[in-house]
PDB file of N, CA and C in Angstrom:
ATOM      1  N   UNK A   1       3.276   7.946   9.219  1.00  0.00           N
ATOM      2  CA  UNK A   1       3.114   9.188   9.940  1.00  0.00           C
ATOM      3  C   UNK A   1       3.437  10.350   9.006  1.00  0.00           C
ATOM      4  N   UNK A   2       2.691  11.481   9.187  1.00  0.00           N
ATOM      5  CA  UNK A   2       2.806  12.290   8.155  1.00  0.00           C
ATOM      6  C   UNK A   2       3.899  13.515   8.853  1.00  0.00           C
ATOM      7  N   UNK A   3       4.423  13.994   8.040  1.00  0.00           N
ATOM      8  CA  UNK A   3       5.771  15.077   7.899  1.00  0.00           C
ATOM      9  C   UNK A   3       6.039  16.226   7.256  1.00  0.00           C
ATOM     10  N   UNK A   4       6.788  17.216   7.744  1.00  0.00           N
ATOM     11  CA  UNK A   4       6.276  18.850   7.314  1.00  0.00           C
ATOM     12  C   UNK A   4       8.279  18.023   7.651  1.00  0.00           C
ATOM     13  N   UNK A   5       8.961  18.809   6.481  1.00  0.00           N
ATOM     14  CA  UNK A   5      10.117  18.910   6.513  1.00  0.00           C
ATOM     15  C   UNK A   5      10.908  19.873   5.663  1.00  0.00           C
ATOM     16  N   UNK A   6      12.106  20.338   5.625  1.00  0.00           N
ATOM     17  CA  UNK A   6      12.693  21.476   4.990  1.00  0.00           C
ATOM     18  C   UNK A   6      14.347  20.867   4.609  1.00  0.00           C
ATOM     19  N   UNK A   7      14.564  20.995   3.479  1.00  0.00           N
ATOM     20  CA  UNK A   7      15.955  20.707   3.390  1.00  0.00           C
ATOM     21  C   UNK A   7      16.876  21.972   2.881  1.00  0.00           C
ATOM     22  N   UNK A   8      18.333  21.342   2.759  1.00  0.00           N
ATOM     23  CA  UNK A   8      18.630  22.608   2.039  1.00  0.00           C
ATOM     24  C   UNK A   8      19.363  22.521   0.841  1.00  0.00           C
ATOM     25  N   UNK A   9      19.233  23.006  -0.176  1.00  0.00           N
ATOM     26  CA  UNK A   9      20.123  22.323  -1.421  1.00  0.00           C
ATOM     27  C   UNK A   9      21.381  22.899  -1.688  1.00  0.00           C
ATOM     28  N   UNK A  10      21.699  21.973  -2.298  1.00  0.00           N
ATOM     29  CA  UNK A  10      23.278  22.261  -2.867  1.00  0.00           C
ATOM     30  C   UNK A  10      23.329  24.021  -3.046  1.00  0.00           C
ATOM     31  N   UNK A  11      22.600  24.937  -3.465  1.00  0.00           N
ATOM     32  CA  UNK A  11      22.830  26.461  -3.815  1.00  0.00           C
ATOM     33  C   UNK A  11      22.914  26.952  -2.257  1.00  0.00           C
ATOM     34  N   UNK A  12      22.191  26.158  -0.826  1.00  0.00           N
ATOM     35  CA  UNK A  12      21.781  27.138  -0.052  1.00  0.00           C
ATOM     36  C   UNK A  12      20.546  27.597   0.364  1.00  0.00           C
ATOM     37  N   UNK A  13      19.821  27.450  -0.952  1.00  0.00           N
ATOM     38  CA  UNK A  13      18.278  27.490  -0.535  1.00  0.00           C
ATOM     39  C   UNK A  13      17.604  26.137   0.151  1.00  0.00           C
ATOM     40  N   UNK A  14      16.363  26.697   0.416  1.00  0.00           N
ATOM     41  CA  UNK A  14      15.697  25.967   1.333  1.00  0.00           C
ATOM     42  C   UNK A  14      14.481  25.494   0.759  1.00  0.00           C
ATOM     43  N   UNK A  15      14.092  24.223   0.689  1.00  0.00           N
ATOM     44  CA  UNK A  15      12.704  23.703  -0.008  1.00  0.00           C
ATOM     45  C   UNK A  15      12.552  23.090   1.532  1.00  0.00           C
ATOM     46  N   UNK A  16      10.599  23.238   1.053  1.00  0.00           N
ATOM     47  CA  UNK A  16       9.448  22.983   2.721  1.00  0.00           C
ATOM     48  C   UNK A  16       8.939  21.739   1.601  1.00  0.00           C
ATOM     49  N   UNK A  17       8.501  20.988   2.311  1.00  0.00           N
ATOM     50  CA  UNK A  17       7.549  20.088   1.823  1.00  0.00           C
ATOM     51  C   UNK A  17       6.808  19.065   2.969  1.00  0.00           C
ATOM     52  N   UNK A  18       6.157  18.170   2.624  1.00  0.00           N
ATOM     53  CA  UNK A  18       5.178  17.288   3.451  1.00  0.00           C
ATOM     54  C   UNK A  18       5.278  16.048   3.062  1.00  0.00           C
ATOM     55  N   UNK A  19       5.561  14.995   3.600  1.00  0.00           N
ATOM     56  CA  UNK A  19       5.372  13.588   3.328  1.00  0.00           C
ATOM     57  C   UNK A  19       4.178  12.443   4.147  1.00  0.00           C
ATOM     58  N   UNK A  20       4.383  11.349   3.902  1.00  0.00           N
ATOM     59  CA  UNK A  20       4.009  10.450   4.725  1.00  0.00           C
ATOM     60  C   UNK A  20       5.829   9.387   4.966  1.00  0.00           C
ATOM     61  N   UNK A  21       6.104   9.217   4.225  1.00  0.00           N
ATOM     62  CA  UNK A  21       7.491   8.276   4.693  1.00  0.00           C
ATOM     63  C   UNK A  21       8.911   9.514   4.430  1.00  0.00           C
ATOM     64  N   UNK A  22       9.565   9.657   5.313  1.00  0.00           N
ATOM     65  CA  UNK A  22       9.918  11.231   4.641  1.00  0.00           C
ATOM     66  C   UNK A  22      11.733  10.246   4.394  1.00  0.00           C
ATOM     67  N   UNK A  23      11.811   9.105   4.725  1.00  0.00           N
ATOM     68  CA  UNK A  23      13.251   9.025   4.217  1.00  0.00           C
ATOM     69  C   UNK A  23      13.197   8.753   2.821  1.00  0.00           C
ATOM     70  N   UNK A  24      12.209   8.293   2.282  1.00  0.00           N
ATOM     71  CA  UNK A  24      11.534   7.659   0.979  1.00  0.00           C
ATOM     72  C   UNK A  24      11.996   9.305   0.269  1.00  0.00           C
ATOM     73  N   UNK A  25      10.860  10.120   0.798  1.00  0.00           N
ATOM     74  CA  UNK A  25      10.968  11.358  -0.007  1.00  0.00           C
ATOM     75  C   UNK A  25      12.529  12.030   0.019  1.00  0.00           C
ATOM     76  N   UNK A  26      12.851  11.998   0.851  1.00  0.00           N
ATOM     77  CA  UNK A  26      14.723  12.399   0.795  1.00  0.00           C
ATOM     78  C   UNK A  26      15.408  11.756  -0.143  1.00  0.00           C
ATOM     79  N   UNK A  27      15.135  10.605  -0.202  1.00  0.00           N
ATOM     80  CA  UNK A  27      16.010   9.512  -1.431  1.00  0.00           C
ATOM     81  C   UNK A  27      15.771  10.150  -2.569  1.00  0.00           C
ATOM     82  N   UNK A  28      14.054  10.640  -3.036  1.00  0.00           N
ATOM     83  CA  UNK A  28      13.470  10.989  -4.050  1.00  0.00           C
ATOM     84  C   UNK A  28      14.156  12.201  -4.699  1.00  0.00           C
ATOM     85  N   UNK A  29      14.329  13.206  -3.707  1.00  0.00           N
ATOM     86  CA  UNK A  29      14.774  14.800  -4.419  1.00  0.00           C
ATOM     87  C   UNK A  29      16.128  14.546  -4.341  1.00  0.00           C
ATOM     88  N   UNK A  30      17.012  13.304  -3.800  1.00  0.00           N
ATOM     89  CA  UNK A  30      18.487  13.036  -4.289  1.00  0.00           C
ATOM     90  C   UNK A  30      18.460  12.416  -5.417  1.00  0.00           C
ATOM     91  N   UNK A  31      17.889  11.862  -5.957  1.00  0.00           N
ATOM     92  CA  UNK A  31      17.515  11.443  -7.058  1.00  0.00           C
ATOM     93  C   UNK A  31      16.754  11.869  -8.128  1.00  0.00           C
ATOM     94  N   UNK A  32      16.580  13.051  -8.410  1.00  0.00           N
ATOM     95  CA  UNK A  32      16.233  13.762  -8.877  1.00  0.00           C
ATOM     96  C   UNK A  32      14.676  13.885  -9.257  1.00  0.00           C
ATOM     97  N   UNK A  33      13.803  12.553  -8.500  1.00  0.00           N
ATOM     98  CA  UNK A  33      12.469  12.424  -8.614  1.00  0.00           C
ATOM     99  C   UNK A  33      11.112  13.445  -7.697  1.00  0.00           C
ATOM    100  N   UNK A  34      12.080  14.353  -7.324  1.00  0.00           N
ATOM    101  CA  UNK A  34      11.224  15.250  -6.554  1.00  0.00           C
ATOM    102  C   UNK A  34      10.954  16.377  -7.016  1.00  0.00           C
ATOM    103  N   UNK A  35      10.808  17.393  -6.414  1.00  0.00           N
ATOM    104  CA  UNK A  35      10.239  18.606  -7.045  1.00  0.00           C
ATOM    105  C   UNK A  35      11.273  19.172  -8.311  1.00  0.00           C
ATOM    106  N   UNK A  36      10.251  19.635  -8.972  1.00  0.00           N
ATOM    107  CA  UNK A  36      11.014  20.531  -9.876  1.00  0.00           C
ATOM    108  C   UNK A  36      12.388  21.542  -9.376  1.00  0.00           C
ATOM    109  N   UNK A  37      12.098  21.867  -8.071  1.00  0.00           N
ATOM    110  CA  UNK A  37      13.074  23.170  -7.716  1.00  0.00           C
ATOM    111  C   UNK A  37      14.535  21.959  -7.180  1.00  0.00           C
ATOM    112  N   UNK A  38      14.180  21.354  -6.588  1.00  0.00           N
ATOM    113  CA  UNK A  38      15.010  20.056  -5.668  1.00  0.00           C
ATOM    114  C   UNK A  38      16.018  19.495  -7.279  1.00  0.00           C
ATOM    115  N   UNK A  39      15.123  19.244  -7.702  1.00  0.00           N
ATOM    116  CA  UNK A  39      15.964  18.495  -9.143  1.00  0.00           C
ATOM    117  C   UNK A  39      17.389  19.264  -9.711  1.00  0.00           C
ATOM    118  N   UNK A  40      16.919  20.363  -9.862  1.00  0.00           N
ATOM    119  CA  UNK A  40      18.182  20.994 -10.197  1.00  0.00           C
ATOM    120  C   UNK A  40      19.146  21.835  -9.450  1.00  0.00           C
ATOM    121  N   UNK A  41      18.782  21.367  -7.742  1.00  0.00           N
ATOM    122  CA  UNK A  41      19.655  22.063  -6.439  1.00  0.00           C
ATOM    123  C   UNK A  41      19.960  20.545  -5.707  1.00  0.00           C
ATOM    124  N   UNK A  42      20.184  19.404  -6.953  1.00  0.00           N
ATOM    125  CA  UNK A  42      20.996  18.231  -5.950  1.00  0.00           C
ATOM    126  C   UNK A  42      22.362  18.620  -5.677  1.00  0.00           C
ATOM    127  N   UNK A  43      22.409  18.043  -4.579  1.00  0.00           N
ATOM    128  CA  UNK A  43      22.187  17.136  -3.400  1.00  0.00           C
ATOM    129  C   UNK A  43      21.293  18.023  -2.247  1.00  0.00           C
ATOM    130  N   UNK A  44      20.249  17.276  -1.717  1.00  0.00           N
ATOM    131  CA  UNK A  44      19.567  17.897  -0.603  1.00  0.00           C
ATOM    132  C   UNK A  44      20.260  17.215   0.356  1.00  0.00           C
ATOM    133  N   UNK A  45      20.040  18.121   1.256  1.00  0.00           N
ATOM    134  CA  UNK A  45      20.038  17.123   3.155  1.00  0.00           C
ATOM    135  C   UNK A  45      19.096  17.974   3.794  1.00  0.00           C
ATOM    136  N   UNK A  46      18.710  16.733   4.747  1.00  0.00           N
ATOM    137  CA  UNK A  46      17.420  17.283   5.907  1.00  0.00           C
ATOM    138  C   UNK A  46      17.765  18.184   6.716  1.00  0.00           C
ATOM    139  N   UNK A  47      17.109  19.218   7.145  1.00  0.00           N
ATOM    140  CA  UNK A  47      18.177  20.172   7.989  1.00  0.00           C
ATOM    141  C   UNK A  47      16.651  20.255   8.857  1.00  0.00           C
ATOM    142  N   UNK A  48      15.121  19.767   8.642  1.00  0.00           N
ATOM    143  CA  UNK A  48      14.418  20.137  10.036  1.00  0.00           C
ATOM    144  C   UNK A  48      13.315  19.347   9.496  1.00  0.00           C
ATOM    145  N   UNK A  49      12.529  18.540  10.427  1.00  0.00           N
ATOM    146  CA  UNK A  49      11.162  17.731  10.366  1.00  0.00           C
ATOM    147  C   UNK A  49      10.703  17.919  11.309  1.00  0.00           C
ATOM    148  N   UNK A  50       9.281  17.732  11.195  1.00  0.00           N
ATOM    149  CA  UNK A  50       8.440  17.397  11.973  1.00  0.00           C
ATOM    150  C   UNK A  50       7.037  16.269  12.060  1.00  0.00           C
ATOM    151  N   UNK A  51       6.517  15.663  12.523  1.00  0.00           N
ATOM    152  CA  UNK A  51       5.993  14.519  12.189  1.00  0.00           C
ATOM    153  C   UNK A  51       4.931  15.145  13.101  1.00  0.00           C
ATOM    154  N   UNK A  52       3.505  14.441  12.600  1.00  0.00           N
ATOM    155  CA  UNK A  52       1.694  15.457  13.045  1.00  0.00           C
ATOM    156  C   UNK A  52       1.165  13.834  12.836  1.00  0.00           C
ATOM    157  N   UNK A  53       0.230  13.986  13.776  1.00  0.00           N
ATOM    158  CA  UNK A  53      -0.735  13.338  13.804  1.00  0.00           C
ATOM    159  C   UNK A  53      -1.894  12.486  12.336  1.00  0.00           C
ATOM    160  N   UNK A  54      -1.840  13.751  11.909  1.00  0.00           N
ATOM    161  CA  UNK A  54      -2.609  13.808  10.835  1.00  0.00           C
ATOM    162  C   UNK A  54      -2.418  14.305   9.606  1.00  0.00           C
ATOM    163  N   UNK A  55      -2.152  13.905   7.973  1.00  0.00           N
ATOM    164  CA  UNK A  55      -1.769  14.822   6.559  1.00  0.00           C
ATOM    165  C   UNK A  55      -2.601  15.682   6.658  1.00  0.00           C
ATOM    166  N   UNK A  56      -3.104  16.274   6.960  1.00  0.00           N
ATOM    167  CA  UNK A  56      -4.205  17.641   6.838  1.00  0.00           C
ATOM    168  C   UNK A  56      -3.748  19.011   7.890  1.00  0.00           C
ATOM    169  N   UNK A  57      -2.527  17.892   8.686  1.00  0.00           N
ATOM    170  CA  UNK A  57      -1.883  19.298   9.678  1.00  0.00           C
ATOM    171  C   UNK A  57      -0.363  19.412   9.182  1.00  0.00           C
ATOM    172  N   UNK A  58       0.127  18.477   8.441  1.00  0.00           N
ATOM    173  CA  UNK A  58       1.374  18.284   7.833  1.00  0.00           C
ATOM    174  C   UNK A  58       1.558  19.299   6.740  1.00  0.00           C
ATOM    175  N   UNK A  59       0.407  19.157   6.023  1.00  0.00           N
ATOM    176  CA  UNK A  59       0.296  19.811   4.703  1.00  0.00           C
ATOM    177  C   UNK A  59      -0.163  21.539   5.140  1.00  0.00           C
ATOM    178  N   UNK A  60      -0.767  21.613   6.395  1.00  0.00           N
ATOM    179  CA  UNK A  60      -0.885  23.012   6.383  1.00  0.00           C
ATOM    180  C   UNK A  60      -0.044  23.345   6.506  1.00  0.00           C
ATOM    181  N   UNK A  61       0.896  23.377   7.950  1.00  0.00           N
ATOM    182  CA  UNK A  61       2.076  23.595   8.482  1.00  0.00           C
ATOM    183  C   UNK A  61       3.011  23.636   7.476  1.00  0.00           C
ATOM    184  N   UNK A  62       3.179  23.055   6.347  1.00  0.00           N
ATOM    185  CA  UNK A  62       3.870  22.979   5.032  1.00  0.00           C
ATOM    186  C   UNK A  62       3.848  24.560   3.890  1.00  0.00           C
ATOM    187  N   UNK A  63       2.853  24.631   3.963  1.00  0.00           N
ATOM    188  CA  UNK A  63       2.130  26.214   3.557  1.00  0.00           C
ATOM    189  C   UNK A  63       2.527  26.534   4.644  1.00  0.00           C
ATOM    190  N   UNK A  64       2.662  26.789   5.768  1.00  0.00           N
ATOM    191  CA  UNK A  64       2.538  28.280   6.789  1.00  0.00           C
ATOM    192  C   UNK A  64       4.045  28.515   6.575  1.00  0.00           C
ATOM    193  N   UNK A  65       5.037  27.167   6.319  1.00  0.00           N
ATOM    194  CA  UNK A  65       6.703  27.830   6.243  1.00  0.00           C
ATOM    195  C   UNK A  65       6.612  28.144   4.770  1.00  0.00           C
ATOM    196  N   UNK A  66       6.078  27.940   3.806  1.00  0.00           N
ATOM    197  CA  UNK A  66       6.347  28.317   2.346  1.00  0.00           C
ATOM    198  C   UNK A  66       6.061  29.486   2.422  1.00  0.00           C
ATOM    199  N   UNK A  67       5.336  30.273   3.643  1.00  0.00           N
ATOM    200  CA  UNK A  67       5.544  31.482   3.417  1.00  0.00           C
ATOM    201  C   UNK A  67       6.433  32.589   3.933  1.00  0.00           C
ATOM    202  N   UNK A  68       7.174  31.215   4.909  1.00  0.00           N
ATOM    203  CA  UNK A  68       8.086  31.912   5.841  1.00  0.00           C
ATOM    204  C   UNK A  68       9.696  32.290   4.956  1.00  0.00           C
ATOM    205  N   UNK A  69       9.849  33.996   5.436  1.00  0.00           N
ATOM    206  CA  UNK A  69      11.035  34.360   4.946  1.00  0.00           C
ATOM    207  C   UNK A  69      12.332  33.047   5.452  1.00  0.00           C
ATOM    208  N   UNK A  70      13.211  33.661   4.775  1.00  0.00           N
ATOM    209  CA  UNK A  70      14.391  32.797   5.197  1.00  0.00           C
ATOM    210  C   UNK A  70      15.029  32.744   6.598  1.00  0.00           C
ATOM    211  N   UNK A  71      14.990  34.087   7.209  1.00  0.00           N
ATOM    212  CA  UNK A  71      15.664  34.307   8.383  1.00  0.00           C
ATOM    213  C   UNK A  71      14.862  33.255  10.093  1.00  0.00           C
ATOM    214  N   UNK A  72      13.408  33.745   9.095  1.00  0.00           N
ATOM    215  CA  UNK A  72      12.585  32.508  10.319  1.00  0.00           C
ATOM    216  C   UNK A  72      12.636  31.046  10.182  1.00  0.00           C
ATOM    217  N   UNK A  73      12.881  30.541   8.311  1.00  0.00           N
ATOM    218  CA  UNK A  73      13.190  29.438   8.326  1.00  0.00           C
ATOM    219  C   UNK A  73      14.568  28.859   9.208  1.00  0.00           C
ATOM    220  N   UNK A  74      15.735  29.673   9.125  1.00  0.00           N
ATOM    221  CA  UNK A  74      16.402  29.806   9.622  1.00  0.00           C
ATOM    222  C   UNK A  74      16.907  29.580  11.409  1.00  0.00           C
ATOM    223  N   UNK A  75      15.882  30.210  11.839  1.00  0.00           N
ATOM    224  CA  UNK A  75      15.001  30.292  13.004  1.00  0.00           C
ATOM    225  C   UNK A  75      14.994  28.938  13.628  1.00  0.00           C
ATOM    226  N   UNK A  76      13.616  28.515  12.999  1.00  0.00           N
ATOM    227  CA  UNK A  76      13.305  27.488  13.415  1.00  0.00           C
ATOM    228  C   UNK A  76      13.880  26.183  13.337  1.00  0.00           C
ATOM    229  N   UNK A  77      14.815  26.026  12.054  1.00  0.00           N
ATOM    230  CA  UNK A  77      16.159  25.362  12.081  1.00  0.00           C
ATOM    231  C   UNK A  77      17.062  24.838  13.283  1.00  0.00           C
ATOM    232  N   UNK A  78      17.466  26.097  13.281  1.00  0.00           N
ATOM    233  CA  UNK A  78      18.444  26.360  14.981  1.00  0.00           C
ATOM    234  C   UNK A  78      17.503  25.886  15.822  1.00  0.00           C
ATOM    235  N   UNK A  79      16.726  25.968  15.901  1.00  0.00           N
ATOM    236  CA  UNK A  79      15.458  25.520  17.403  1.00  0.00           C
ATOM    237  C   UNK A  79      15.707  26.805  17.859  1.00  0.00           C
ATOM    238  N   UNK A  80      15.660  28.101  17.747  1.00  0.00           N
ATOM    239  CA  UNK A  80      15.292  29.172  18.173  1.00  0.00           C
ATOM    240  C   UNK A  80      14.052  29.718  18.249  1.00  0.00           C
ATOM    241  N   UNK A  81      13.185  28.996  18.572  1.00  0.00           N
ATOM    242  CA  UNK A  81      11.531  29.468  18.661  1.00  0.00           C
ATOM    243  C   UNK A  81      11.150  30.668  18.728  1.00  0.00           C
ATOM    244  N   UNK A  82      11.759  31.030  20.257  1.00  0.00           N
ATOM    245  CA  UNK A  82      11.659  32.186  20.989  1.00  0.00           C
ATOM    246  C   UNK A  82      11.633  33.097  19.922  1.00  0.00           C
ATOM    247  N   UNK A  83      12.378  33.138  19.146  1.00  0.00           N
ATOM    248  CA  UNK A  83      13.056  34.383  18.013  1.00  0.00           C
ATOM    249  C   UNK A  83      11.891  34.738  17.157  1.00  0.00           C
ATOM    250  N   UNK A  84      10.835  33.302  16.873  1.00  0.00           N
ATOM    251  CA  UNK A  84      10.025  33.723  15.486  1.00  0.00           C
ATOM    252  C   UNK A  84       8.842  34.785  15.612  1.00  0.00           C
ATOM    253  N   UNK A  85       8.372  34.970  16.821  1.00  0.00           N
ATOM    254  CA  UNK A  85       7.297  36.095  16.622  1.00  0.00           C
ATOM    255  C   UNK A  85       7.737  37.243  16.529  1.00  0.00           C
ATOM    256  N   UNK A  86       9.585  37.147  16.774  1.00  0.00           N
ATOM    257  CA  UNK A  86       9.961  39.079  16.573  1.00  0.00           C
ATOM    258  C   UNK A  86      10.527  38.989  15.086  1.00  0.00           C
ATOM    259  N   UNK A  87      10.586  37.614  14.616  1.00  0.00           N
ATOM    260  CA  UNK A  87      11.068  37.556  13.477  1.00  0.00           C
ATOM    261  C   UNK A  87       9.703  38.181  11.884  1.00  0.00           C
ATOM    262  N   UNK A  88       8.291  37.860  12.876  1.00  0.00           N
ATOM    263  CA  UNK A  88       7.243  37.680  11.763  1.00  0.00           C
ATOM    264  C   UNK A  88       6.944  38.978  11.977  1.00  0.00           C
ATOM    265  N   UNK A  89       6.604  39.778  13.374  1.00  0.00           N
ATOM    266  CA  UNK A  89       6.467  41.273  12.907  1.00  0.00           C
ATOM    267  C   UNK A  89       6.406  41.879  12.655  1.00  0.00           C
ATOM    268  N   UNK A  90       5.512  42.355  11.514  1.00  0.00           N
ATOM    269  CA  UNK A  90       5.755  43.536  10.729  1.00  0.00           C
ATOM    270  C   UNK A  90       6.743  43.897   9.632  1.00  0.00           C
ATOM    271  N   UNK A  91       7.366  42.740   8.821  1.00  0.00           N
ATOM    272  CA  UNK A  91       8.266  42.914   8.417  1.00  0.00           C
ATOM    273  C   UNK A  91       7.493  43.618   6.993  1.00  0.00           C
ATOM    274  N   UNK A  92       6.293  43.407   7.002  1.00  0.00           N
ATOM    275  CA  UNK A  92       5.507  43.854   5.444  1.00  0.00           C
ATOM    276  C   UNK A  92       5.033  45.161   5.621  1.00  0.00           C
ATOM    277  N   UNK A  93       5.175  46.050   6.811  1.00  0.00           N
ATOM    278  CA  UNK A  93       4.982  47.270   7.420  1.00  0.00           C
ATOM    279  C   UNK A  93       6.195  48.359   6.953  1.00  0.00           C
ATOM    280  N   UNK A  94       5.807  49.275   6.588  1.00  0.00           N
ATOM    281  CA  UNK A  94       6.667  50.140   6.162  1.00  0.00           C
ATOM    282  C   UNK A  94       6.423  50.919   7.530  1.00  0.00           C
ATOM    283  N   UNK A  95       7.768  51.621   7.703  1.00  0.00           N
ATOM    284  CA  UNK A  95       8.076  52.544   9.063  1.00  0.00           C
ATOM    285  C   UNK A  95       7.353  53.924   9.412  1.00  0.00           C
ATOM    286  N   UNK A  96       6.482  54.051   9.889  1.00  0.00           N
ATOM    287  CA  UNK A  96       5.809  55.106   9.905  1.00  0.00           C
ATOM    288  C   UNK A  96       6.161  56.782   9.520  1.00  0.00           C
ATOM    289  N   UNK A  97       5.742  57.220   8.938  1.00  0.00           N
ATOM    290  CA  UNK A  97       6.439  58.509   8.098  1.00  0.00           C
ATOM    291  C   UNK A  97       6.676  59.828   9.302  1.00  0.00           C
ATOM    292  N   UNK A  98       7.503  60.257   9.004  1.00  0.00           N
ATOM    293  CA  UNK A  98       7.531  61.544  10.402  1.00  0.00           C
ATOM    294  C   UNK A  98       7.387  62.451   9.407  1.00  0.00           C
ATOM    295  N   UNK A  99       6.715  63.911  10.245  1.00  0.00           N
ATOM    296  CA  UNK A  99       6.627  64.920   9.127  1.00  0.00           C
ATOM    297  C   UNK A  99       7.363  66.050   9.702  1.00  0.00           C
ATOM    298  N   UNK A 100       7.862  66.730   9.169  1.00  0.00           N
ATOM    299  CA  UNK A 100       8.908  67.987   9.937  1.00  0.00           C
ATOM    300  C   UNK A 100       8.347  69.079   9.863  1.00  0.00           C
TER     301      UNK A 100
END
């Protein structure tokens, strides 16, 4: 079954990735056989998965959090759902200018 998962490393940060066996891949970035970024932020732990039907919805969903700031990764972590559409909002919007 394929998997959209996020851990968090030893610094704090947060790596997204996609599997098909995802305890396999957890062993991997503790072991330093995983991503480049994972390798040098051992020890990971799982902090959120999700398991899809299909690798072609795993792997998107994988991209849609790589682009997600931290506070929504964050978010969705907690299981705070509710939170993420006020979280995605406009945050790339600068505040409209007033003129005096």
């Amino acid at each position: 079954m394929p998997w959209t998962y996020i851990v968090e490393c030893a610094d704090g940060s947060f790596y997204v990735g996609s599997t098909w066996d995802l305890e396999r891949r957890i062993s991997e970035h503790n072991e330093g056989l995983g991503a480049a970024y994972t390798k040098r932020r051992r020890p990971v732990v799982l902090v959120w998965a999700a398991d899809f039907e299909r690798v072609d919805e795993a792997y998107a969903y994988e991209k849609r959090l790589q682009g997600w700031r931290r506070d929504k990764r964050i978010a969705l972590i907690e299981g705070c759902e509710a939170d993420l559409p006020a979280l995605a909002r406009g945050y790339w919007r600068t505040p409209p200018r007033t003129t005096p």
